[in-house]
Protein backbone atom coordinates (compact mmCIF):
# COMPACT_ATOMS: atom_id res chain seq x y z
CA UNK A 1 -39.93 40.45 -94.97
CA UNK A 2 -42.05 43.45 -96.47
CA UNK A 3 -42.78 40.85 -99.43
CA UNK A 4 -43.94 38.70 -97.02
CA UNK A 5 -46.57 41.21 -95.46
CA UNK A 6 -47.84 42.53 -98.73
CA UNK A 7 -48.67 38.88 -99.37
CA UNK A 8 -50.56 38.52 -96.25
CA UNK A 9 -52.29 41.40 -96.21
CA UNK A 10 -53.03 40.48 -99.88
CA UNK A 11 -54.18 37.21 -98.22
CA UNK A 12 -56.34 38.66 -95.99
CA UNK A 13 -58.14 40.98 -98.30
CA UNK A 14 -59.12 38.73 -100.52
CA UNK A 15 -60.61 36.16 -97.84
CA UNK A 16 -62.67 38.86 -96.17
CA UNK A 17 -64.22 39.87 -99.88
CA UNK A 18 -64.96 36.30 -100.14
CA UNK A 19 -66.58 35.80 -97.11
CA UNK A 20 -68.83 39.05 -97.47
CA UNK A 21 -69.47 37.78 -101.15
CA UNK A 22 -71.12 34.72 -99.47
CA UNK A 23 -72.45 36.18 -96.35
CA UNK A 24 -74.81 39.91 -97.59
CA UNK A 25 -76.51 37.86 -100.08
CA UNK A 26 -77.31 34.69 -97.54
CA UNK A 27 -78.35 37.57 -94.98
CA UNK A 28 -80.11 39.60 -96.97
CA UNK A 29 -81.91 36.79 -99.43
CA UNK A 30 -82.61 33.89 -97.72
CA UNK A 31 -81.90 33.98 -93.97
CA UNK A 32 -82.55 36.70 -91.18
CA UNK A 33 -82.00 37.01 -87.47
CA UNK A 34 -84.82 37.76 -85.40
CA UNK A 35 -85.30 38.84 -81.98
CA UNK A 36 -88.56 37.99 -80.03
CA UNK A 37 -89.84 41.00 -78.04
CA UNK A 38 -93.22 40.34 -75.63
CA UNK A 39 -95.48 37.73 -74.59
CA UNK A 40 -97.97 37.17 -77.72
CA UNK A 41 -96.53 34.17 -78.90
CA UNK A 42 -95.55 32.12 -75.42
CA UNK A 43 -95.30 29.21 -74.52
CA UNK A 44 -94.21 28.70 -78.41
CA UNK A 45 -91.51 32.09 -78.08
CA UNK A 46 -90.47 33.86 -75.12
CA UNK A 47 -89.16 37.40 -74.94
CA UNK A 48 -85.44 37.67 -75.91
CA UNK A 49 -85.39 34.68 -77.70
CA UNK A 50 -83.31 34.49 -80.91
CA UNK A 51 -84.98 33.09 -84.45
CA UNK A 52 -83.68 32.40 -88.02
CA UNK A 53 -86.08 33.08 -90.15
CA UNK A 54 -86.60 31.82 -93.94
CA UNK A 55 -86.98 34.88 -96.37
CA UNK A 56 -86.94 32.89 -99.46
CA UNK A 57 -89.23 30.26 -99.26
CA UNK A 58 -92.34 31.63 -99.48
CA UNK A 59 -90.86 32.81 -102.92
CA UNK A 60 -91.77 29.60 -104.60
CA UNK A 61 -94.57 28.14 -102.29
CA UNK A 62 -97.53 30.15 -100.47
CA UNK A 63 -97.40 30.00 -96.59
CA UNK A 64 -99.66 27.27 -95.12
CA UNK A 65 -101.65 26.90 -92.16
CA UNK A 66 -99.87 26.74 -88.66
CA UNK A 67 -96.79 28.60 -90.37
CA UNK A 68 -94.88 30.69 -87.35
CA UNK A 69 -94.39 33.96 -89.74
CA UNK A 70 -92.38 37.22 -89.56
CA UNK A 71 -94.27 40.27 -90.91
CA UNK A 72 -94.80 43.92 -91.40
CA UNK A 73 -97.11 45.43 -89.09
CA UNK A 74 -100.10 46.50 -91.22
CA UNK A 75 -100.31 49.78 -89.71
CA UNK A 76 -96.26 50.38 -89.10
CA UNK A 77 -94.15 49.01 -91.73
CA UNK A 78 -91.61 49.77 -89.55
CA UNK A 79 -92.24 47.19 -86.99
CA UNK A 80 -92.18 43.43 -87.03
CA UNK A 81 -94.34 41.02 -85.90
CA UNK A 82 -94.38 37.27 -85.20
CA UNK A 83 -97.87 35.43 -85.48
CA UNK A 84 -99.05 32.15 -86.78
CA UNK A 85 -101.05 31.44 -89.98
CA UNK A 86 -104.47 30.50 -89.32
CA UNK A 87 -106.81 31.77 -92.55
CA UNK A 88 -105.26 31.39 -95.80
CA UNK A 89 -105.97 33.35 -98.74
CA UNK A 90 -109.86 33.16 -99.71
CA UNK A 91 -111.38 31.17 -96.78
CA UNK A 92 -113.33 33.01 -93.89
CA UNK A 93 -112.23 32.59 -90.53
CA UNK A 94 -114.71 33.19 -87.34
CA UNK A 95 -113.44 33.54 -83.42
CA UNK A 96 -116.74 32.15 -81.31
CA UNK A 97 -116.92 30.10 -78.79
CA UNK A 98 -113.19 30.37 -77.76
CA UNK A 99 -111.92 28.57 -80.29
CA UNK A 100 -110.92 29.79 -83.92
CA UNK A 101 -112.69 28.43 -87.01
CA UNK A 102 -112.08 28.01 -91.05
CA UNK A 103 -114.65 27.85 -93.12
CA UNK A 104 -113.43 27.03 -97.19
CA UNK A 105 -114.09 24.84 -99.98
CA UNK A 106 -113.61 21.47 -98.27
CA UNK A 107 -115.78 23.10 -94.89
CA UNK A 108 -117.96 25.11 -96.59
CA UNK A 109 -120.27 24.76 -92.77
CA UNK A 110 -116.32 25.64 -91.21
CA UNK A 111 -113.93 23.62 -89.14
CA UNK A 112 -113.23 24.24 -85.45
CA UNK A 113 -109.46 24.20 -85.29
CA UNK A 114 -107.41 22.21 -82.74
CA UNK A 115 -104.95 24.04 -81.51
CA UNK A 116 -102.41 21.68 -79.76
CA UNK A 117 -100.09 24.07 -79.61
CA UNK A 118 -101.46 26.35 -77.14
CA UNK A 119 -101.66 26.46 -73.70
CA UNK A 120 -104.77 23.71 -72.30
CA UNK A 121 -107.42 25.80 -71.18
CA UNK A 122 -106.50 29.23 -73.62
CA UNK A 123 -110.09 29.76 -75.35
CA UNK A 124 -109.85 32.52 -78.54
CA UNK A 125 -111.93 35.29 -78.33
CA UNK A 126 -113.01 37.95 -80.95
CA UNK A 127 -115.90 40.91 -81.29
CA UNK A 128 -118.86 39.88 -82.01
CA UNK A 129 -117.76 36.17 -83.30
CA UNK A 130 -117.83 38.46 -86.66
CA UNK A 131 -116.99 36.16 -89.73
CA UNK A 132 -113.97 37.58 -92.10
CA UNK A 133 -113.33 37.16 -95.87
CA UNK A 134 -109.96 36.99 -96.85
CA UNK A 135 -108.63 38.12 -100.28
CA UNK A 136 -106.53 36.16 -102.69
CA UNK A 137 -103.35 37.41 -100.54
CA UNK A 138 -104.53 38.19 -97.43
CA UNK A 139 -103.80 35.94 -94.31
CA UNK A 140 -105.12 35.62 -90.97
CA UNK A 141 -103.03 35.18 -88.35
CA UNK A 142 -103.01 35.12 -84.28
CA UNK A 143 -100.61 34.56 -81.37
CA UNK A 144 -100.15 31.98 -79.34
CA UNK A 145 -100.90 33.48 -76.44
CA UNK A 146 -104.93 34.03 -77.13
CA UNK A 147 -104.93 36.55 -73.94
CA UNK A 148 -101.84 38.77 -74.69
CA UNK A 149 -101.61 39.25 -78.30
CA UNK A 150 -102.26 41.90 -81.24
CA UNK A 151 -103.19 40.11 -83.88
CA UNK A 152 -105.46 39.60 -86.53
CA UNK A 153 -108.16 40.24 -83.98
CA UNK A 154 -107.21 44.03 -83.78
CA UNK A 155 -105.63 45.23 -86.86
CA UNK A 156 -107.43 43.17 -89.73
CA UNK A 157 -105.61 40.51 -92.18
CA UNK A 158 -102.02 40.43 -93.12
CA UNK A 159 -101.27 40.71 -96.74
CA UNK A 160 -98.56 38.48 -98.61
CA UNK A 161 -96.67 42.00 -99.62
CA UNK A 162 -95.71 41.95 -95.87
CA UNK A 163 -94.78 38.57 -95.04
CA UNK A 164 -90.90 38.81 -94.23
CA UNK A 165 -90.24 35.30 -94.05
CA UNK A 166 -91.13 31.86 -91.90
CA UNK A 167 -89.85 30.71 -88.51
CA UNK A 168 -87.26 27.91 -89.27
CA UNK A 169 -84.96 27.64 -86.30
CA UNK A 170 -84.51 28.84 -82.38
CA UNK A 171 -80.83 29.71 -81.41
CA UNK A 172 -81.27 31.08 -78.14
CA UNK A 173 -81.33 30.39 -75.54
CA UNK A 174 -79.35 27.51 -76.17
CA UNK A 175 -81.61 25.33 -73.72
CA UNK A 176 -84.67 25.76 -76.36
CA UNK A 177 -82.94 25.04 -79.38
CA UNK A 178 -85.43 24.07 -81.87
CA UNK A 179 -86.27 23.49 -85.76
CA UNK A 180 -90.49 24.46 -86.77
CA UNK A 181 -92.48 23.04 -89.38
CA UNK A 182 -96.71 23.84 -89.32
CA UNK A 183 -98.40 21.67 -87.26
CA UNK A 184 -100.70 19.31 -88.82
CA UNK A 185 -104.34 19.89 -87.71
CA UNK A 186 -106.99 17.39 -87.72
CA UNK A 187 -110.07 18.17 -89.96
């Protein structure tokens, strides 16, 4: 009998050492739980909602345009955000008009970008329809919700350094379950 709940116990230990050999490195390498707090990126995220988010992706492959990205407040570390890519590194990107636009190699005169993934009717609005160079590592990024969001607009670019990971899955509420991928924008 005692033999019998040494081995069990044995048992036991080692299963729970093997699941927390698998699980700490798949949470703290290449998956994270997120939890949506506000109203910057609705309709695309509502408050409360729960995310999975992809930390080791963007270890092999830069973020691209329309990318749903977790990151490191510029000006608290501390904090997270949730925004979507819209500049990537070395283009200029210019709010006028209510609408965002790119301007790069391939639209050196810019590109108004359509947006299908807002709200019809949200217009984007900046100060003074100011144009802004990005670095080699800097993105620029805005929330979905053009009216209710610090973004990009207020606190400058977001550097790659920050970038936590990308949006890959909704898991709640279970009536929104959902898998992202970047939208693809017509040029």
């Amino acid at each position: 009998m005692v033999k019998n709940f040494f081995s069990y116990v044995f048992e036991l230990i080692k299963v729970v050492i093997i699941s927390l050999a698998i699980i700490i490195p798949v949470r703290y390498y290449l998956i994270q739980p997120f939890y949506v707090k506000g109203a910057s990126m609705e309709p695309s995220f509502y408050d409360k909602e729960y995310l999975i988010i992809d930390e080791i992706s963007y270890r092999f492959y830069e973020p691209a345009r329309g990318d749903i990205i977790v990151f490191r407040y510029p000006r608290n570390p501390e904090e997270y955000f949730i925004k979507r890519v819209i500049g990537l590194p070395g283009e200029k990107v210019q709010i006028k008009d209510g609408f965002a636009y790119v301007y790069n190699e391939e639209n050196p005169l810019g590109i108004k970008l359509e947006e299908t993934y807002l709200t019809a009717g949200d217009k984007t609005y900046g100060l003074n329809e100011e144009i802004v160079t990005l670095s080699n590592s800097e993105y620029y990024v805005l929330g979905d919700n053009r009216n209710s969001s610090k973004d990009s607009r207020s606190f400058g670019p977001v550097d790659k350094k920050l970038i936590t990971g990308k949006v890959l899955f909704r898991g709640w509420p279970f009536n929104r379950i959902d898998v992202f991928s970047a939208p693809e924008y017509s040029y």
